[in-house]
N, C-alpha and C. Protein backbone atom coordinates (compact mmCIF):
# COMPACT_ATOMS: atom_id res chain seq x y z
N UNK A 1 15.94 11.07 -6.32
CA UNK A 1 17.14 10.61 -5.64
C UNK A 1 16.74 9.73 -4.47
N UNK A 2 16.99 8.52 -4.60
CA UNK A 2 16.78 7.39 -3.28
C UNK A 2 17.75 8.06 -2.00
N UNK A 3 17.73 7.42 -0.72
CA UNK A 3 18.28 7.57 0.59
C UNK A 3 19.59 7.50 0.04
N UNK A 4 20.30 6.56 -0.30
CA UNK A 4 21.72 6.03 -0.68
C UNK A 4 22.27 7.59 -1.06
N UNK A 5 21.86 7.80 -2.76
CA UNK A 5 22.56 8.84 -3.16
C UNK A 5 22.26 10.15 -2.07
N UNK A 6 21.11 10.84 -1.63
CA UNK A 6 20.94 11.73 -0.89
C UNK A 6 22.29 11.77 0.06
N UNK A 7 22.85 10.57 0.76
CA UNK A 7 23.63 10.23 1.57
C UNK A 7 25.48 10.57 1.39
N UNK A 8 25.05 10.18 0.07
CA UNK A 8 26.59 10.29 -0.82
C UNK A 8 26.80 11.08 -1.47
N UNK A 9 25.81 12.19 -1.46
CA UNK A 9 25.96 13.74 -1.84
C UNK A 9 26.28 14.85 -0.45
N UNK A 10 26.56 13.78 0.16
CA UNK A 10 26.87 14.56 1.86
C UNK A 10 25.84 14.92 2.88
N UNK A 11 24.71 14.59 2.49
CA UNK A 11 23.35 15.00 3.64
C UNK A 11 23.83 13.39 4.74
N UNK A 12 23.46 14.14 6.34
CA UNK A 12 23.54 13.05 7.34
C UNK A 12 23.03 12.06 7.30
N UNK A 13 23.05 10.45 7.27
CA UNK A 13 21.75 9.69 7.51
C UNK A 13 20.78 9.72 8.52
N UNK A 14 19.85 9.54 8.44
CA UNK A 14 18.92 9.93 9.08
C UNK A 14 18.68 11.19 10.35
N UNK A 15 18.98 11.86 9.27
CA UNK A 15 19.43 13.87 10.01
C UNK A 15 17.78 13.67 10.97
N UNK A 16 17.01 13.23 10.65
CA UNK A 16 15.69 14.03 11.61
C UNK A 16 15.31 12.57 13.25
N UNK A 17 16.19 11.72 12.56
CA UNK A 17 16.32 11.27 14.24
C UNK A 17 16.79 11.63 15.38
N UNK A 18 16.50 10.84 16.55
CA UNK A 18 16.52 11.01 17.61
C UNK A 18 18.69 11.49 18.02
N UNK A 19 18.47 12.16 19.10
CA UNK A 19 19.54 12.06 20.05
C UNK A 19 20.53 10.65 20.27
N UNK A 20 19.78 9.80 19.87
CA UNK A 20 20.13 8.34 20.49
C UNK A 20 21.09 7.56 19.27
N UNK A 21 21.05 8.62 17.74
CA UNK A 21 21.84 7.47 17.19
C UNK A 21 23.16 7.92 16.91
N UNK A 22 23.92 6.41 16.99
CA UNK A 22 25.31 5.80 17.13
C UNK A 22 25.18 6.19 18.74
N UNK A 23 24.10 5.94 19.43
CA UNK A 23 24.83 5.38 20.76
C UNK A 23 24.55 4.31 21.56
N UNK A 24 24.00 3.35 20.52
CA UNK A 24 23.70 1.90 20.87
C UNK A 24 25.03 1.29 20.82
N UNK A 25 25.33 0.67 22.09
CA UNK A 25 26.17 -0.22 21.95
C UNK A 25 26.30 -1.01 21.34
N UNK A 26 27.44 -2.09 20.27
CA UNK A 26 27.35 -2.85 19.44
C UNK A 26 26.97 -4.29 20.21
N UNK A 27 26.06 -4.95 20.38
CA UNK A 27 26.29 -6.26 20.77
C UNK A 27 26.54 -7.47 20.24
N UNK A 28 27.03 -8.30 20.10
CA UNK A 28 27.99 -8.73 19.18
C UNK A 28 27.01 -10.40 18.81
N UNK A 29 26.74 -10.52 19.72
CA UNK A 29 25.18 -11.56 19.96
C UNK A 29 24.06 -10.74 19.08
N UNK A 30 23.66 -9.37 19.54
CA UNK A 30 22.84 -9.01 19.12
C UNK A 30 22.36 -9.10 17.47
N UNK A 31 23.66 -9.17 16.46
CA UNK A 31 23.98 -9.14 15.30
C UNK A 31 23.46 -10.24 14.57
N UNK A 32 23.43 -11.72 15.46
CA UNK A 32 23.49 -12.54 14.99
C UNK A 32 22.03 -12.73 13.75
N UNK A 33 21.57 -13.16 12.95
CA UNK A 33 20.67 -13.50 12.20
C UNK A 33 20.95 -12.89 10.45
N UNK A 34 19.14 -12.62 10.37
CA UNK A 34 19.39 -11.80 8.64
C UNK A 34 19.02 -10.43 8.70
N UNK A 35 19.69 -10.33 7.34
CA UNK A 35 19.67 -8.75 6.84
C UNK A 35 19.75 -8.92 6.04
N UNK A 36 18.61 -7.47 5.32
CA UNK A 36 18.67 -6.79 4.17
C UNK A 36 19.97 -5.95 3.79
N UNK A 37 20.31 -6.27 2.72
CA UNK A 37 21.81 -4.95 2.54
C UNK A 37 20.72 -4.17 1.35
N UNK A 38 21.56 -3.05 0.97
CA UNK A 38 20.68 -1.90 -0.23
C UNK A 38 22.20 -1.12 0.01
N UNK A 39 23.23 -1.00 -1.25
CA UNK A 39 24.42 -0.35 -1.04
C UNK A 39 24.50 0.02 -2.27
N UNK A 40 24.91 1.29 -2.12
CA UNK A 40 25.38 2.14 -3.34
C UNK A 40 26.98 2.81 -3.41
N UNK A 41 27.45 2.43 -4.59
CA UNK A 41 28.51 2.28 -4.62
C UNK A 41 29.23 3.49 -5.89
N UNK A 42 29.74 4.35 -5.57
CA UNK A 42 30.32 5.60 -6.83
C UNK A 42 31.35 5.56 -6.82
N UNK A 43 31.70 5.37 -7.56
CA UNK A 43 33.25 5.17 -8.63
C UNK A 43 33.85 6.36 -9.12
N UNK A 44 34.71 7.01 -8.06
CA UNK A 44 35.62 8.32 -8.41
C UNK A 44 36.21 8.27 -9.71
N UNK A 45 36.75 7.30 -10.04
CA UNK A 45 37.89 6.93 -10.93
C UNK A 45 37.11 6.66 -12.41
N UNK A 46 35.99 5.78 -12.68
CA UNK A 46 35.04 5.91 -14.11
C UNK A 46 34.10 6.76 -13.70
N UNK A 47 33.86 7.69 -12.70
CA UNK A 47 32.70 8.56 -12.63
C UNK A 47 31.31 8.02 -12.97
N UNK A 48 31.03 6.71 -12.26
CA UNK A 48 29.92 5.80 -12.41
C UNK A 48 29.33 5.55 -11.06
N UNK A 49 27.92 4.98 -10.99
CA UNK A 49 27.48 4.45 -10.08
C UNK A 49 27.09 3.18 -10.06
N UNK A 50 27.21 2.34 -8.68
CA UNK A 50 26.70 1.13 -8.68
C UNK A 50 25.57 1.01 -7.56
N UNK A 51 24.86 -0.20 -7.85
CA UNK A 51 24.03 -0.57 -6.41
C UNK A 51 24.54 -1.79 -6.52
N UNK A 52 24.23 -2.56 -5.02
CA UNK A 52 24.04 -3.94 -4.65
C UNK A 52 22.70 -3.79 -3.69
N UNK A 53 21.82 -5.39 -4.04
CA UNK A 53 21.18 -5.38 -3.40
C UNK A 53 21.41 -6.69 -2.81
N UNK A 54 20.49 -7.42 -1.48
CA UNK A 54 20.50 -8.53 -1.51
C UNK A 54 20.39 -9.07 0.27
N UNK A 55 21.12 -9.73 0.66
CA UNK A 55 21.06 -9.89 2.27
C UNK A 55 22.32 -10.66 2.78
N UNK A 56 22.30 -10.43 4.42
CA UNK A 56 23.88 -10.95 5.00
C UNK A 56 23.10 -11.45 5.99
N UNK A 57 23.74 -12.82 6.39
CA UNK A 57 23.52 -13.67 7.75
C UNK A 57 24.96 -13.49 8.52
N UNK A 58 24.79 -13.38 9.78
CA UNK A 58 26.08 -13.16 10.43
C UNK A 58 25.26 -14.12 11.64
N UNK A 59 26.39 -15.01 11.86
CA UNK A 59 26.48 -16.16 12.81
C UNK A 59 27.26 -15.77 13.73
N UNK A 60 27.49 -16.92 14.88
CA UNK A 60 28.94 -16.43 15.55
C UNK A 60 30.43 -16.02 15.24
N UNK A 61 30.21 -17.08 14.24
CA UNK A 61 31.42 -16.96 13.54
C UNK A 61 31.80 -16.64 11.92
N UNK A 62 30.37 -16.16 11.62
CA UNK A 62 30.92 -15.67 10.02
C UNK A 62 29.71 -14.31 9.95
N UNK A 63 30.00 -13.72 8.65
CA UNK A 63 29.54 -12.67 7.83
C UNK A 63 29.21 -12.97 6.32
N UNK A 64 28.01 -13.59 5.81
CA UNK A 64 28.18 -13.68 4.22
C UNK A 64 26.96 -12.84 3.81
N UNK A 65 27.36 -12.38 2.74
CA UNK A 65 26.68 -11.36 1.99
C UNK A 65 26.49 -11.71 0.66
N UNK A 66 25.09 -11.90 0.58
CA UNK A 66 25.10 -12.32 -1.26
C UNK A 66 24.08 -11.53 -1.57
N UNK A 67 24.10 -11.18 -2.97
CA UNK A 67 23.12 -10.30 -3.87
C UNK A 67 23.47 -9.91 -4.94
N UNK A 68 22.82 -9.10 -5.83
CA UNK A 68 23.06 -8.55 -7.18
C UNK A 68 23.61 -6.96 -7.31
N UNK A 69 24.77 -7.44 -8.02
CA UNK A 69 25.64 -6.01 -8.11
C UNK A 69 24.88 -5.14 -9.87
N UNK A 70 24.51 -4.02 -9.79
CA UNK A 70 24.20 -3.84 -10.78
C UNK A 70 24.92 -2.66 -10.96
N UNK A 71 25.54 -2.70 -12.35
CA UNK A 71 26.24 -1.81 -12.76
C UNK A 71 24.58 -0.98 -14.37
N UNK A 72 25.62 -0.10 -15.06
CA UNK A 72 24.17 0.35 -15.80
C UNK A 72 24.52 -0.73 -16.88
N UNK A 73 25.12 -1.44 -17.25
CA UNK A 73 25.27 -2.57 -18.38
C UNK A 73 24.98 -3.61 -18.08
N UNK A 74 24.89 -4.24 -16.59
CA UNK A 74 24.67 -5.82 -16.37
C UNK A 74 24.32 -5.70 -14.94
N UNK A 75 23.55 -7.31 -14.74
CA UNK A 75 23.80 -7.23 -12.96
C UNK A 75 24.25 -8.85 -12.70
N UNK A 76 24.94 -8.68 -12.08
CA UNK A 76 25.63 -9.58 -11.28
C UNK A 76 25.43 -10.42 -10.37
N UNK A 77 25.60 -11.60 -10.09
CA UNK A 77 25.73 -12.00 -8.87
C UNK A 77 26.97 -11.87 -7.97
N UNK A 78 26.63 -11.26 -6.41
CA UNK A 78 27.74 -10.77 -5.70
C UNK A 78 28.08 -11.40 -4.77
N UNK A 79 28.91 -12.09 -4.29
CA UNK A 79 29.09 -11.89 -2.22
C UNK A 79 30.42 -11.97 -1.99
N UNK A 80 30.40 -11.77 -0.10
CA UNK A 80 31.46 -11.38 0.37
C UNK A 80 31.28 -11.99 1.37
N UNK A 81 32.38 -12.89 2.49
CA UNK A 81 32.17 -13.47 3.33
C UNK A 81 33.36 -12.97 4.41
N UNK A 82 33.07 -13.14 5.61
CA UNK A 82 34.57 -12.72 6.60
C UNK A 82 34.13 -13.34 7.58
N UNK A 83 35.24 -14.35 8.60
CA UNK A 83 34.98 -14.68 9.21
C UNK A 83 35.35 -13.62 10.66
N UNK A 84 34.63 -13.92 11.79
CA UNK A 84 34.20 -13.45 12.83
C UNK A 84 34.54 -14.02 14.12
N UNK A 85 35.08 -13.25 15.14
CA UNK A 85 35.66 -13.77 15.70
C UNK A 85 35.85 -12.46 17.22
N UNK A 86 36.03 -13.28 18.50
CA UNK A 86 35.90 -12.34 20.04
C UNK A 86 37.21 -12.23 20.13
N UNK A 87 37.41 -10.66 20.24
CA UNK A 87 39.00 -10.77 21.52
C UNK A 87 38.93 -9.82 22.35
N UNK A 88 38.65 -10.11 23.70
CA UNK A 88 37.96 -9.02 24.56
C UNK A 88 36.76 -8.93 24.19
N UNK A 89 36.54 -6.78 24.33
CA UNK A 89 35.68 -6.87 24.02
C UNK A 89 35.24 -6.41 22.63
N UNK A 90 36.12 -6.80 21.65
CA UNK A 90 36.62 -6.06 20.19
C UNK A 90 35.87 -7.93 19.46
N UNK A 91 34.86 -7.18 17.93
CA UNK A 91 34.84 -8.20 17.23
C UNK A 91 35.95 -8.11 16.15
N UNK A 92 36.58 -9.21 16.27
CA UNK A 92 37.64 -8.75 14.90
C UNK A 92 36.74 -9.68 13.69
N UNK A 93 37.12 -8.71 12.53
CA UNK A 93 36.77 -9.29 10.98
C UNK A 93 37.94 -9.78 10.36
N UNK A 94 37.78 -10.74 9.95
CA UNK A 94 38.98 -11.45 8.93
C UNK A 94 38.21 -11.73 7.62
N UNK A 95 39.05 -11.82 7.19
CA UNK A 95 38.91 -12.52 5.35
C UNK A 95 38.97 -13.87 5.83
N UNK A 96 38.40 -14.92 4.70
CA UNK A 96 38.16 -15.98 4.79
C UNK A 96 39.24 -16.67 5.02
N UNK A 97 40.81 -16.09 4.72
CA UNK A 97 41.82 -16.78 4.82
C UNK A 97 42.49 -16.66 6.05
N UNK A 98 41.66 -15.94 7.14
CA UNK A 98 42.00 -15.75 8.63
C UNK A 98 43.41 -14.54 8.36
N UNK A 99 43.11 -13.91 7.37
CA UNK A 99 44.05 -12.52 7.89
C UNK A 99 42.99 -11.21 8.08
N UNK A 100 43.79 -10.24 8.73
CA UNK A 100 42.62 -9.23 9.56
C UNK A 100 42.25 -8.10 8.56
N UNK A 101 40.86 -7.91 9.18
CA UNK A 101 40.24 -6.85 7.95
C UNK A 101 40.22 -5.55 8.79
N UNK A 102 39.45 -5.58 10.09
CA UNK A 102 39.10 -4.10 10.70
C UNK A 102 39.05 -5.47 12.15
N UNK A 103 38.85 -4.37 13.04
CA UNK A 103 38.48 -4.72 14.79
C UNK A 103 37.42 -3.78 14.64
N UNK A 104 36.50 -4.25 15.38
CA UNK A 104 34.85 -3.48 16.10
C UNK A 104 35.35 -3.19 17.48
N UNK A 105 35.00 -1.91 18.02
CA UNK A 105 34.66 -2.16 19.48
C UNK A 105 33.07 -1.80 19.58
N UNK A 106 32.85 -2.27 20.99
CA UNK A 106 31.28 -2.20 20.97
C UNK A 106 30.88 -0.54 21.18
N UNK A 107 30.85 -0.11 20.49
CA UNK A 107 30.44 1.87 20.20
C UNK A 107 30.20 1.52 19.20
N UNK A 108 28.50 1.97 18.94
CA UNK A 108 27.22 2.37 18.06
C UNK A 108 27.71 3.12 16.74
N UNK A 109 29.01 4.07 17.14
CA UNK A 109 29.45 4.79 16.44
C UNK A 109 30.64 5.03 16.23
N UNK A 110 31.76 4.49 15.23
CA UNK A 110 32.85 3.93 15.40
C UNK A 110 33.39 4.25 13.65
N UNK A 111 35.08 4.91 13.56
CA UNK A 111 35.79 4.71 12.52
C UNK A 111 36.61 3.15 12.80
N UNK A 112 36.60 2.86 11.55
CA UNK A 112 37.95 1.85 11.19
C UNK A 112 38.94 2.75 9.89
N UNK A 113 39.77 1.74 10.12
CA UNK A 113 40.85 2.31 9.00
C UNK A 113 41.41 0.64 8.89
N UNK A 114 41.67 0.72 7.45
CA UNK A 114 42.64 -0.71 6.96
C UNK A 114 43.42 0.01 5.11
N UNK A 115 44.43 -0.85 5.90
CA UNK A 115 45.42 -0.81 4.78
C UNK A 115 45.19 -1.63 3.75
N UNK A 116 45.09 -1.55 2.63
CA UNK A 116 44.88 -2.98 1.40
C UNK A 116 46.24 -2.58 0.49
N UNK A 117 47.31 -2.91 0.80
CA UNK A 117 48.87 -2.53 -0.60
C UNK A 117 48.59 -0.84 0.08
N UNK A 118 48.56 -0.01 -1.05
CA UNK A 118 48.85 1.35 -1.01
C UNK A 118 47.50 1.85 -1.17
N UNK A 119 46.44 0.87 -1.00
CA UNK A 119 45.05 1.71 -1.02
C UNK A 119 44.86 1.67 0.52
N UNK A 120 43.85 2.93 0.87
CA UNK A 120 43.45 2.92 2.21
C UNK A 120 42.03 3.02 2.30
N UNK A 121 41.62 2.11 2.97
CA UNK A 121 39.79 1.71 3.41
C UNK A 121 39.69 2.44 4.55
N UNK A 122 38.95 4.07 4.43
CA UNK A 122 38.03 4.27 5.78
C UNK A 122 36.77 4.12 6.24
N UNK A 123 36.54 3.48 7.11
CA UNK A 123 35.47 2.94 6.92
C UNK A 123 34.35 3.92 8.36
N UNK A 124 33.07 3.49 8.55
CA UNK A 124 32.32 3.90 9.38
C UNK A 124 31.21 3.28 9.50
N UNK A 125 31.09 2.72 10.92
CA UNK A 125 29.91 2.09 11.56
C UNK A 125 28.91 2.67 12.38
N UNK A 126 27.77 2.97 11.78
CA UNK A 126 26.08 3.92 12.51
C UNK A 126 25.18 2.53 13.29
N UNK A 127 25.33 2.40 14.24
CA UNK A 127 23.88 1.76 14.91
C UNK A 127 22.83 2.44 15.47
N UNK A 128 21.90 2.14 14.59
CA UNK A 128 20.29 3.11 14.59
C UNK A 128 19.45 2.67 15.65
N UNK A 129 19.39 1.06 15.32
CA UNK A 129 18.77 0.45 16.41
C UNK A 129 19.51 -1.51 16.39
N UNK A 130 18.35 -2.18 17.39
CA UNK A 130 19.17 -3.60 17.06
C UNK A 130 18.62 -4.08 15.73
N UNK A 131 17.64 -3.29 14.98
CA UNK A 131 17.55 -3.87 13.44
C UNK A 131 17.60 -2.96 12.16
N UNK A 132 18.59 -1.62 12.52
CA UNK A 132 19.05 -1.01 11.49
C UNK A 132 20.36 -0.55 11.80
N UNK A 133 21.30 -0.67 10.98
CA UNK A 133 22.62 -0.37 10.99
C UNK A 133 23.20 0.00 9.55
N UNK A 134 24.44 1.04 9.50
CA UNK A 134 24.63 1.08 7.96
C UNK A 134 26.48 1.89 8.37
N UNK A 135 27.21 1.14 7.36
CA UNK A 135 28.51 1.63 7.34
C UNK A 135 28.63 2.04 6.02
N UNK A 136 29.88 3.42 5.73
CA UNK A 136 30.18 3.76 4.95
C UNK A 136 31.56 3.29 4.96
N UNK A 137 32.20 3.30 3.36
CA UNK A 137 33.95 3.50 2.70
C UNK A 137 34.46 4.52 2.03
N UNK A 138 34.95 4.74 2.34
CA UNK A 138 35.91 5.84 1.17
C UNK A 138 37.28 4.69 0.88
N UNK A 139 37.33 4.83 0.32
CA UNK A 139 38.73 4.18 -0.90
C UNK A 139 39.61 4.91 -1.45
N UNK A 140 40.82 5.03 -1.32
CA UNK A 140 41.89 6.01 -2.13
C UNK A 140 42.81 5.13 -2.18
N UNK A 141 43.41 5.11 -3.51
CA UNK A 141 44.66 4.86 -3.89
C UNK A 141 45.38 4.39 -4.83
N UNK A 142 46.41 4.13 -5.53
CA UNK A 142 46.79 3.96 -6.78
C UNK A 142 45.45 3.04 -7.79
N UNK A 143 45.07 2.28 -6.91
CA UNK A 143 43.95 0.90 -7.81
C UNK A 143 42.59 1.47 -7.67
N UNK A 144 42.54 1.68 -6.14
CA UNK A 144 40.89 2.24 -6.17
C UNK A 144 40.66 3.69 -5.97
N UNK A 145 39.35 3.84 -5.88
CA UNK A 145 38.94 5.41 -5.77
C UNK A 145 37.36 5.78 -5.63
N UNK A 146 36.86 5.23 -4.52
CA UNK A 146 35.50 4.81 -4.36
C UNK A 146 35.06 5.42 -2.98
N UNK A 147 33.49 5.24 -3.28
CA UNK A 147 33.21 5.47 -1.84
C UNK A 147 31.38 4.39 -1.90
N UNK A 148 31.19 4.24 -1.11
CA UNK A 148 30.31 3.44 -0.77
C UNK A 148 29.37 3.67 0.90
N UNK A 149 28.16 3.25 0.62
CA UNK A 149 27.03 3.68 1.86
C UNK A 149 25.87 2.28 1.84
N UNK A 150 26.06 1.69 2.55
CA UNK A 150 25.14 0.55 3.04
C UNK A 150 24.61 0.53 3.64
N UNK A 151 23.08 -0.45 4.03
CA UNK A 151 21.97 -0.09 5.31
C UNK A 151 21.56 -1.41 4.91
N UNK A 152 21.73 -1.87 6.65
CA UNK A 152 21.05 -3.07 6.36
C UNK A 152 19.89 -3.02 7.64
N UNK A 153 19.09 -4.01 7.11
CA UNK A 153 17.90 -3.61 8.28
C UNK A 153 17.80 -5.83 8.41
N UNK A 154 17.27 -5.35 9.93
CA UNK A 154 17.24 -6.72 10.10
C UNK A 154 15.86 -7.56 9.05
N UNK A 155 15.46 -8.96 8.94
CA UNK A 155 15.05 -9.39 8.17
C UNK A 155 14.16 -10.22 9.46
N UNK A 156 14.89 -11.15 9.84
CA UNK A 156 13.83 -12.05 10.95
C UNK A 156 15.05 -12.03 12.36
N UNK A 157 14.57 -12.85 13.29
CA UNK A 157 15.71 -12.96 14.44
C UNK A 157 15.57 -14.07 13.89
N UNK A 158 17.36 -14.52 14.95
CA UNK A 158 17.75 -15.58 14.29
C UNK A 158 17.23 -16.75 14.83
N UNK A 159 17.59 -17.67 13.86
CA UNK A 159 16.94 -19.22 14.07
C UNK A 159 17.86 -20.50 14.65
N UNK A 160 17.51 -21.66 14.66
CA UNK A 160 18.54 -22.17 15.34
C UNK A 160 19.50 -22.89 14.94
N UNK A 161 19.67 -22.26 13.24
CA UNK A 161 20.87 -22.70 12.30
C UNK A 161 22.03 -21.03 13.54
N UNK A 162 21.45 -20.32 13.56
CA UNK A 162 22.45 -19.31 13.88
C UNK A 162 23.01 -19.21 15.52
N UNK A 163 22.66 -20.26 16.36
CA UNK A 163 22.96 -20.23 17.60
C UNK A 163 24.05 -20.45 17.72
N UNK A 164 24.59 -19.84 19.00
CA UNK A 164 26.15 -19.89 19.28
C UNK A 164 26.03 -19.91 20.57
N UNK A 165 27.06 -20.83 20.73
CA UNK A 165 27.66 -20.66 23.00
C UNK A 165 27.44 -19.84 23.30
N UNK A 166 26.30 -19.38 24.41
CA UNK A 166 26.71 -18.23 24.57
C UNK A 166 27.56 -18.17 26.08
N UNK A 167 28.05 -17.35 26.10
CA UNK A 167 29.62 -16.96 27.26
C UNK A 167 28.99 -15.72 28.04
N UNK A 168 28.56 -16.21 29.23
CA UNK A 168 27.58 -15.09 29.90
C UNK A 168 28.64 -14.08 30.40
N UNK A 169 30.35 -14.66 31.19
CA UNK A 169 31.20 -13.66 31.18
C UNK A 169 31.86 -12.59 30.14
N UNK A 170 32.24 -13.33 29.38
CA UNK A 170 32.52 -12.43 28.32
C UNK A 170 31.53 -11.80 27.82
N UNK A 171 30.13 -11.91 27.38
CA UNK A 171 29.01 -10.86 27.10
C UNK A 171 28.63 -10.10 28.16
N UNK A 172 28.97 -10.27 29.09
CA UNK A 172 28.71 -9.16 30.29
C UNK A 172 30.08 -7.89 30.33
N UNK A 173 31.39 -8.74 29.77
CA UNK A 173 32.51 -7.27 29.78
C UNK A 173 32.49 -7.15 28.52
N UNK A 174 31.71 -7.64 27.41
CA UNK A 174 31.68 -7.15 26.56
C UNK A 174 30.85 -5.53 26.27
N UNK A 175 29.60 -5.86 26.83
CA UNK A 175 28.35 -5.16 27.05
C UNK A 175 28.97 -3.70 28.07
N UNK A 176 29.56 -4.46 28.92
CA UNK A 176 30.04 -3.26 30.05
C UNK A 176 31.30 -2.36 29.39
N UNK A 177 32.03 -2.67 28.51
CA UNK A 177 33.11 -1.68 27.77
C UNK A 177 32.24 -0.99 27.18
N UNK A 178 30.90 -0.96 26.38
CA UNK A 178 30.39 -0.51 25.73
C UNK A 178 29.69 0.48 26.29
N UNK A 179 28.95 0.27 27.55
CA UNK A 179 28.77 1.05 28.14
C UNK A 179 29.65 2.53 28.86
N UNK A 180 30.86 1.94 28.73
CA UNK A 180 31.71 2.86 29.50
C UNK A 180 31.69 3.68 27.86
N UNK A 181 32.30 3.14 27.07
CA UNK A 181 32.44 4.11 25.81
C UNK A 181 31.07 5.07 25.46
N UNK A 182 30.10 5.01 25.83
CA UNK A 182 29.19 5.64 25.87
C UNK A 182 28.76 6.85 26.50
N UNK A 183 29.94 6.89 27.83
CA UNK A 183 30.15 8.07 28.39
C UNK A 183 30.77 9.35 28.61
């Protein structure tokens, strides 16, 4: 049994670490560059499993994720893109068509919830360190019925395709909400 499934049979991720995780603040700069994704994906509804493998660049302003979805009959080519975006000190995620997916606040350790029709996405964000992070889904509802566990680990820092303005005020109350949520 790999990390993924161990994970999605209900054992903690990384049960024998430190005190310290999910209490890295999210920094929203910090994010910027590549990653490895490794996501496993179980299907309540055909009682199947999937993986994706592959990597995500997150810029200032986007999230794309490409790799191979493998089911046990085929594998795929996959991705997913959302654009990215500051309000306060919350990153909001959108779909490419600029409608909203989830809000981040900067806490290491954080639920979302989103509505999709009558299915409901809960979601969960772990920051391990600034180059491992991994969110889970659960899925319920008339269409879906899933749950899913991802880990992405950083790949390189970023380069200077990935630079962005940086806004020394706003990354300072960004950084400082985060801190307060930490207490």
């Amino acid at each position: 049994m790999d990390w993924l499934e161990d994970n999605l049979a209900g054992r903690a991720i990384w049960a024998s670490s430190s005190t310290h995780l999910g209490r890295i603040p999210i920094d929203f700069y910090g994010f910027v560059g590549a990653w490895s994704v490794k996501r496993r994906i179980v299907d309540h509804q055909a009682g199947a499993a999937y993986a994706f493998a592959g990597s995500a660049i997150v810029t200032g302003t986007s999230f794309r994720e490409t790799g191979h979805f493998q089911t046990a009959d085929a594998t795929l080519a996959a991705a997913r893109d959302y654009r990215l975006e500051m309000s306060g000190a919350a990153i909001l995620v959108l779909r490419p068509d600029g409608s909203p997916f989830v809000s981040l606040a900067p806490a290491g350790r954080q639920a979302v919830r989103h509505a999709c029709g009558a299915d409901l996405y809960v979601g969960r964000l772990l920051v391990r360190s600034e180059h491992v992070w991994a969110e889970t889904w659960r899925v319920r509802g008339p269409r879906k019925h899933y749950s899913s566990l991802s880990l992405y680990r950083r790949i390189h820092e970023p380069g200077p395709e990935a630079i962005i303005p940086r806004e020394p005020e706003r990354e300072a109350r960004f950084r400082q909400t985060g801190a307060q949520s930490r207490k």
